[in-house]
Protein backbone atom coordinates (compact mmCIF):
# COMPACT_ATOMS: atom_id res chain seq x y z
CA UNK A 1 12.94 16.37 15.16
CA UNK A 2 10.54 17.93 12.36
CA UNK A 3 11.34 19.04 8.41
CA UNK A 4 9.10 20.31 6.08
CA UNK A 5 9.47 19.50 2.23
CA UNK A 6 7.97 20.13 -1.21
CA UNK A 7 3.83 20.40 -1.43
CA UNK A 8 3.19 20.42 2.30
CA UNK A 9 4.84 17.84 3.53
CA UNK A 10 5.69 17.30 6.82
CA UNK A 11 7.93 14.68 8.77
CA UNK A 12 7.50 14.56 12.52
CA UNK A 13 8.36 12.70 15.89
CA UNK A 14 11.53 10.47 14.25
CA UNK A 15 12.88 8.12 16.74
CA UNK A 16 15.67 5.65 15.99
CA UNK A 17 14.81 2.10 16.61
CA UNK A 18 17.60 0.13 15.72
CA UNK A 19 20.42 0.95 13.76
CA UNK A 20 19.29 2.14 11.14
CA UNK A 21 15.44 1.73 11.29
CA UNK A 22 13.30 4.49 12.20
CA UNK A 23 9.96 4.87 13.49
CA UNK A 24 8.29 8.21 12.62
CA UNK A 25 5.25 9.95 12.09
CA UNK A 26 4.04 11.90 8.58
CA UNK A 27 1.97 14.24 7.97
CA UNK A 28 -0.05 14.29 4.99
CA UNK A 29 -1.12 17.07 2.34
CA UNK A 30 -4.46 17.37 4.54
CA UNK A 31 -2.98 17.27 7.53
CA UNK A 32 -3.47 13.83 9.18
CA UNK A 33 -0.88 12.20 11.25
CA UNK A 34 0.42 8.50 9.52
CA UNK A 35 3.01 6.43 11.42
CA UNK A 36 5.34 4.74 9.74
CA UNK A 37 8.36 2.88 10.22
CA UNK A 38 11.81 2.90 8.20
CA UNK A 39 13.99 -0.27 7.78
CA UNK A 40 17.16 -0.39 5.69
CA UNK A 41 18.10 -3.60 3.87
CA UNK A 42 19.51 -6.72 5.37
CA UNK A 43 20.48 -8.30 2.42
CA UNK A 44 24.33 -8.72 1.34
CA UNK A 45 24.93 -7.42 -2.20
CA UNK A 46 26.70 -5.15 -3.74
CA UNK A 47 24.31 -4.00 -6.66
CA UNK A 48 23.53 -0.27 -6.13
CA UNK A 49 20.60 -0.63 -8.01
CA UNK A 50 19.10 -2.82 -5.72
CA UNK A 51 20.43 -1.90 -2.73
CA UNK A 52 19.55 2.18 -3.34
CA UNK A 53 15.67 0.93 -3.99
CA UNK A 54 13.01 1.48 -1.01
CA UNK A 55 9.95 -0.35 -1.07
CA UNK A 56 6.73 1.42 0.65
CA UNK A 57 3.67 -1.34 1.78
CA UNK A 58 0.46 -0.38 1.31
CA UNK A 59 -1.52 -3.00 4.05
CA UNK A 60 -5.02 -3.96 3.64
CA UNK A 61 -8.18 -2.94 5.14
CA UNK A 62 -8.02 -3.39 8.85
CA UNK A 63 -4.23 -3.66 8.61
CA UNK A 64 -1.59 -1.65 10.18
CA UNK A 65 2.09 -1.01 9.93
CA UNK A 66 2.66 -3.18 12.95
CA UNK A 67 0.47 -6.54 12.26
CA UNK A 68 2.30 -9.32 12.08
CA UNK A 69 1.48 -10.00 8.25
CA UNK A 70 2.94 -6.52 7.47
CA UNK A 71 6.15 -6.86 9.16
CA UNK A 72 6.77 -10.30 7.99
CA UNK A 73 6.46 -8.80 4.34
CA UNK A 74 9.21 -5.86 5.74
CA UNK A 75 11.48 -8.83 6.35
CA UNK A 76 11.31 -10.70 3.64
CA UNK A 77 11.55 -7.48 1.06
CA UNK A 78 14.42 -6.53 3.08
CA UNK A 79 16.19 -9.17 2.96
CA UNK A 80 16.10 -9.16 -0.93
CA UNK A 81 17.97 -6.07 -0.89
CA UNK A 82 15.33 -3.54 -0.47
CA UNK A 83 14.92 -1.12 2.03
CA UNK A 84 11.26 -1.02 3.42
CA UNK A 85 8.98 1.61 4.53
CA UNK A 86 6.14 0.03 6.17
CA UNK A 87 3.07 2.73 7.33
CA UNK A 88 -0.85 2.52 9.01
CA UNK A 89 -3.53 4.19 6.74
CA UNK A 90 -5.38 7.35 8.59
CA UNK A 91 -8.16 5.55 10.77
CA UNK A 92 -5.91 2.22 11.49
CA UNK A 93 -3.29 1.31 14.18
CA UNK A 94 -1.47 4.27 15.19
CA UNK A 95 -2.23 6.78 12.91
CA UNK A 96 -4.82 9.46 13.09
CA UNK A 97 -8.08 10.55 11.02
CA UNK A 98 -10.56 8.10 9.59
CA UNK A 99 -10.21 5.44 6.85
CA UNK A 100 -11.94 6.32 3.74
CA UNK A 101 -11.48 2.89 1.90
CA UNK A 102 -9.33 3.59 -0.53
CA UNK A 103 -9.99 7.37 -1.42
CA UNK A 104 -7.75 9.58 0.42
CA UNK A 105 -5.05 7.08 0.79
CA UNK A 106 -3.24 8.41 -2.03
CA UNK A 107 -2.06 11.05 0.51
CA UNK A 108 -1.00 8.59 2.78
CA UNK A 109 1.08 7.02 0.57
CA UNK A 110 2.25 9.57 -1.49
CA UNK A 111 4.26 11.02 2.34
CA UNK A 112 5.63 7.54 2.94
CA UNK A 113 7.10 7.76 -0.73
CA UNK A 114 7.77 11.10 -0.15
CA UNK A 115 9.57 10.13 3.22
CA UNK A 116 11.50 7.52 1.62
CA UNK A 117 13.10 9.72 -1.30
CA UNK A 118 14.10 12.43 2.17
CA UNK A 119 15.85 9.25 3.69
CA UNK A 120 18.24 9.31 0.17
CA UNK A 121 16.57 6.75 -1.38
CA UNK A 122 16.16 7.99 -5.91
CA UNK A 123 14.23 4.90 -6.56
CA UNK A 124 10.97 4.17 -4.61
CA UNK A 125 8.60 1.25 -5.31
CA UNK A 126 5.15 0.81 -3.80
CA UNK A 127 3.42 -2.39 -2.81
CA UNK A 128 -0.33 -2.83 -1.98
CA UNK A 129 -2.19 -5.47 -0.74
CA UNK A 130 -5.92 -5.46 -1.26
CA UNK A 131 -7.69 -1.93 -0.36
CA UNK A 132 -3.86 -1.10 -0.68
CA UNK A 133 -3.58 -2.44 -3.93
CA UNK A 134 -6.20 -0.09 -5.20
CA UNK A 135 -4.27 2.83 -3.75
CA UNK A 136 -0.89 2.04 -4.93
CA UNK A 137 -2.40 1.89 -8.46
CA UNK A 138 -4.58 5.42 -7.97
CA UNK A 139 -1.67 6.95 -6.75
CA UNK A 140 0.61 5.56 -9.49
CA UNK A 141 -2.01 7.11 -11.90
CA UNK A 142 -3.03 10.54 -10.06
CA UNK A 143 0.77 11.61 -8.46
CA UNK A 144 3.68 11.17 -11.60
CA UNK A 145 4.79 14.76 -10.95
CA UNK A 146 6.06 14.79 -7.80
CA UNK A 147 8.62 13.72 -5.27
CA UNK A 148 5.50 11.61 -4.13
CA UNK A 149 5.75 9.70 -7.36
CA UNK A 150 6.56 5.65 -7.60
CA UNK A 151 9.18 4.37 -9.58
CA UNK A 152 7.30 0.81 -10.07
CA UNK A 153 4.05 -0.63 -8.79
CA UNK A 154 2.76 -3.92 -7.46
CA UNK A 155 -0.96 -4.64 -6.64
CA UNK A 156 -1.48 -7.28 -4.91
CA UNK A 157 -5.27 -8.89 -4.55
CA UNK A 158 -6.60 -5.30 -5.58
CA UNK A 159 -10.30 -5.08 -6.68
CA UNK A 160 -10.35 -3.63 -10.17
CA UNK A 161 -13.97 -1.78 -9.83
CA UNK A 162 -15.82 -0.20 -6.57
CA UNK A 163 -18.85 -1.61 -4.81
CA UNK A 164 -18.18 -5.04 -6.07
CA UNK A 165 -20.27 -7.35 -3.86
CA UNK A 166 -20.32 -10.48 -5.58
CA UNK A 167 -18.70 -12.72 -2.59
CA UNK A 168 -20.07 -12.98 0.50
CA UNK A 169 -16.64 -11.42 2.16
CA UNK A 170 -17.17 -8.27 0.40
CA UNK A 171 -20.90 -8.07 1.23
CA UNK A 172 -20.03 -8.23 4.67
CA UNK A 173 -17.38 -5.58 4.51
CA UNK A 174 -19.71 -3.15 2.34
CA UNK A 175 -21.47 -3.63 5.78
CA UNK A 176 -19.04 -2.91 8.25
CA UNK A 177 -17.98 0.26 5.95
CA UNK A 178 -21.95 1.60 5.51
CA UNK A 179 -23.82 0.71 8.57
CA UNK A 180 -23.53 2.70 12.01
CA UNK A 181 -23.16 -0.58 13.60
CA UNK A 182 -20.91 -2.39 10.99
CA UNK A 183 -18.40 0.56 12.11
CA UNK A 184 -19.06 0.12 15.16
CA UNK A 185 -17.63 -3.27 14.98
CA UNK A 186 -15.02 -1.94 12.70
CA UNK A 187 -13.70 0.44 15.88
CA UNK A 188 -13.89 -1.88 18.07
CA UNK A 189 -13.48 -5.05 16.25
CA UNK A 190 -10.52 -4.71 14.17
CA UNK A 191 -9.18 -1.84 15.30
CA UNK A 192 -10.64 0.77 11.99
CA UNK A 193 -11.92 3.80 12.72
CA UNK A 194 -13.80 4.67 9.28
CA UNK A 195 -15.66 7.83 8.00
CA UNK A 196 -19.30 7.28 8.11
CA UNK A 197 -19.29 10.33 4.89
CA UNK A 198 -20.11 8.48 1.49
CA UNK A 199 -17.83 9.40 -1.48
CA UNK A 200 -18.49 12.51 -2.85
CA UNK A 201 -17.16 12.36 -5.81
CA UNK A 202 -16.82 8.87 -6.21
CA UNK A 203 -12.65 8.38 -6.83
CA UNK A 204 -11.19 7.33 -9.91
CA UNK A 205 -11.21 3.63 -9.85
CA UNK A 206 -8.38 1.15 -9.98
CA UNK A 207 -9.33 -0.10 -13.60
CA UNK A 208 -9.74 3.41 -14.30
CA UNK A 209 -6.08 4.35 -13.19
CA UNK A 210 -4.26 1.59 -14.55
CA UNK A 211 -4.11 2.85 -18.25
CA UNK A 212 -2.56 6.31 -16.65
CA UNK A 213 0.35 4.58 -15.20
CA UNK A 214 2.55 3.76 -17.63
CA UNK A 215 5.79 4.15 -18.15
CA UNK A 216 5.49 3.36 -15.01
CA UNK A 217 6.11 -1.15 -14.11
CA UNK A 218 3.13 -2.49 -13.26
CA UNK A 219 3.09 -6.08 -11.94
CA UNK A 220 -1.04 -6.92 -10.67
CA UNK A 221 -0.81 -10.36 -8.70
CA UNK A 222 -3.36 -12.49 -7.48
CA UNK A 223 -4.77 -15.64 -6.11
CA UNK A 224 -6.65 -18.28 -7.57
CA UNK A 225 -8.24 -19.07 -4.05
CA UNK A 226 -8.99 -15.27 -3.43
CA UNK A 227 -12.26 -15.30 -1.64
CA UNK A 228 -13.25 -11.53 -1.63
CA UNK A 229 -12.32 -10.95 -5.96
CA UNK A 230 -12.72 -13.16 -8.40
CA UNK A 231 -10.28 -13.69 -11.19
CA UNK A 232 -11.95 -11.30 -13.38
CA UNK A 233 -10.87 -8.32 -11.20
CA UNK A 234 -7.06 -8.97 -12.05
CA UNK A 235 -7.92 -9.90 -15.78
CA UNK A 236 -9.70 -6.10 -15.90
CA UNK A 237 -6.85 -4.68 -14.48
CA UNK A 238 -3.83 -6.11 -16.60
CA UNK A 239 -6.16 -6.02 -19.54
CA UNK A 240 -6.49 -2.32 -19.23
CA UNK A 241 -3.10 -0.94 -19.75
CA UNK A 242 0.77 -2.33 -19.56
CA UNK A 243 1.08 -4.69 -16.93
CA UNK A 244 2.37 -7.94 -16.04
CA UNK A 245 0.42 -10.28 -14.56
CA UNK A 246 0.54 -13.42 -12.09
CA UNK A 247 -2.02 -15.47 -11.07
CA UNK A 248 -1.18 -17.56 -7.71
CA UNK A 249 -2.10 -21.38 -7.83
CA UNK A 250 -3.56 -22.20 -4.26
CA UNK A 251 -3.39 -18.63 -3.11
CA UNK A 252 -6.42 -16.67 -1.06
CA UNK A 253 -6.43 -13.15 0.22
CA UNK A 254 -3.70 -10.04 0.81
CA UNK A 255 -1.09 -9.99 2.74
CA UNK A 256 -1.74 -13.22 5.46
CA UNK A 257 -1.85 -15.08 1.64
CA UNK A 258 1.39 -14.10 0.59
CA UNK A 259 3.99 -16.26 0.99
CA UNK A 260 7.50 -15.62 1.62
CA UNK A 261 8.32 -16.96 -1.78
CA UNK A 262 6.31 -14.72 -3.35
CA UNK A 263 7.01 -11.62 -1.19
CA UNK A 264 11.05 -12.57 -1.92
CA UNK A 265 9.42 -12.89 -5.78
CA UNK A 266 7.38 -9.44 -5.34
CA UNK A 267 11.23 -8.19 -3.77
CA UNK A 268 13.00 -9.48 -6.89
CA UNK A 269 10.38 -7.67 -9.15
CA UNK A 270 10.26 -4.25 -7.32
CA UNK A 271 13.86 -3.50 -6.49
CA UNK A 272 14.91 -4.52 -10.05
CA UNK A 273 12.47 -2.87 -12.16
């Protein structure tokens, strides 16, 4: 099964998992091949509102749609009345191309959005953890014309400036991402096959975006235990525009830090507005 919609968008290779759930892969507005997987909410309630919201995850550097982090945040967000849309970036898990940390990930996540709104869904909220944080926020900024757009945005432990490498977590990522063997070890180590090209332009940052997003809800969450940003990096970003902010007591890193009661929090947030 394949459809084509508005601004090059393609859906591809849909297969029916369970009832209701779908596996699938996208195609983005540069042509690279994201798989993603639909699940509908398993949540009784009757509130349309709720119930007619889809959440899209945004995973974290060397994450994928099928890690067991990322599917336990499906669950969860599902069960608070949300349907989920759960995806790999290009150059993780299934999905083709190469990661660019952050850059062209808009694209990625604008066709999950985009994929959600085909499935019937009017309301469509996006969720990222980490690298994925940064992208929900750049694409809450850079896409508010389109079906690609997000209804409300959560960034969860998302840097608020590039080439911060202040902890000693991030200095070793800037070397996995820069050095031929740090990617090496990226490919073969965690699974991330990333573009050896340096930005050219460098993107809008995530501090940058942030004032662009409203009307748009922005909720920017994040540990006090985070090991790769400090607390400033939050601070920047709800400082610099309309957002809501909370800070985790006891909380580290992303996704494998989050809780169910704050993903069933984060669920609460997003499918209500």
């Amino acid at each position: 099964m394949s459809s084509e919609g508005e601004g090059g968008f393609h859906m591809v290779d849909v297969s029916l998992i369970t009832s209701g759930s779908r596996r699938a892969m996208l195609r983005t507005d540069d042509g690279v091949r994201i798989e993603a997987v639909y699940e509908p909410s398993t949540a009784s309630v009757t509130d349309t509102a709720v119930t007619g919201t889809a959440v899209v995850v945004a995973h974290g550097f060397t994450g994928a749609a099928d890690r067991p982090a990322v599917r336990r945040a499906a669950q969860v967000l599902a069960g608070r009345g949300a349907a989920v849309v759960t995806f790999s970036f290009r150059g993780h898990g299934g999905s083709g191309g190469r990661s660019t940390v952050g850059d062209r990930e808009v694209l990625d996540l604008s066709a999950a959005v985009r994929w959600a709104r085909e499935l019937g869904h009017a309301r469509v909220a996006t969720l990222g953890f980490s690298m994925g944080g940064s992208v929900v926020l750049r694409h809450a900024a850079l896409d508010r014309e389109t079906e690609g757009r997000a209804d409300a945005v959560a960034a969860v432990s998302a840097p608020a400036r590039w080439y911060y490498r202040g902890t000693a977590p991030m200095r070793r990522l800037h070397w996995v991402v820069t050095r031929p063997a740090g990617r090496l070890v990226g490919r073969y180590g965690f699974g991330t096959r990333i573009d050896r090209r340096a930005w050219d332009p460098v993107p809008l940052s995530p501090v940058e975006a942030v004032p662009l997003i409203a009307p748009t809800p922005l909720l920017i969450v994040h540990g006090d235990r985070d090991a790769y940003f400090p607390l400033d990096h939050p601070r920047m970003l709800a400082g610099a525009g309309e957002a809501e902010l909370w800070l985790e007591r006891g909380m580290g890193h992303a996704e494998n830090a989050a809780d169910d009661e704050l993903l069933a929090r984060l669920g609460d947030w997003l499918t209500r507005g």
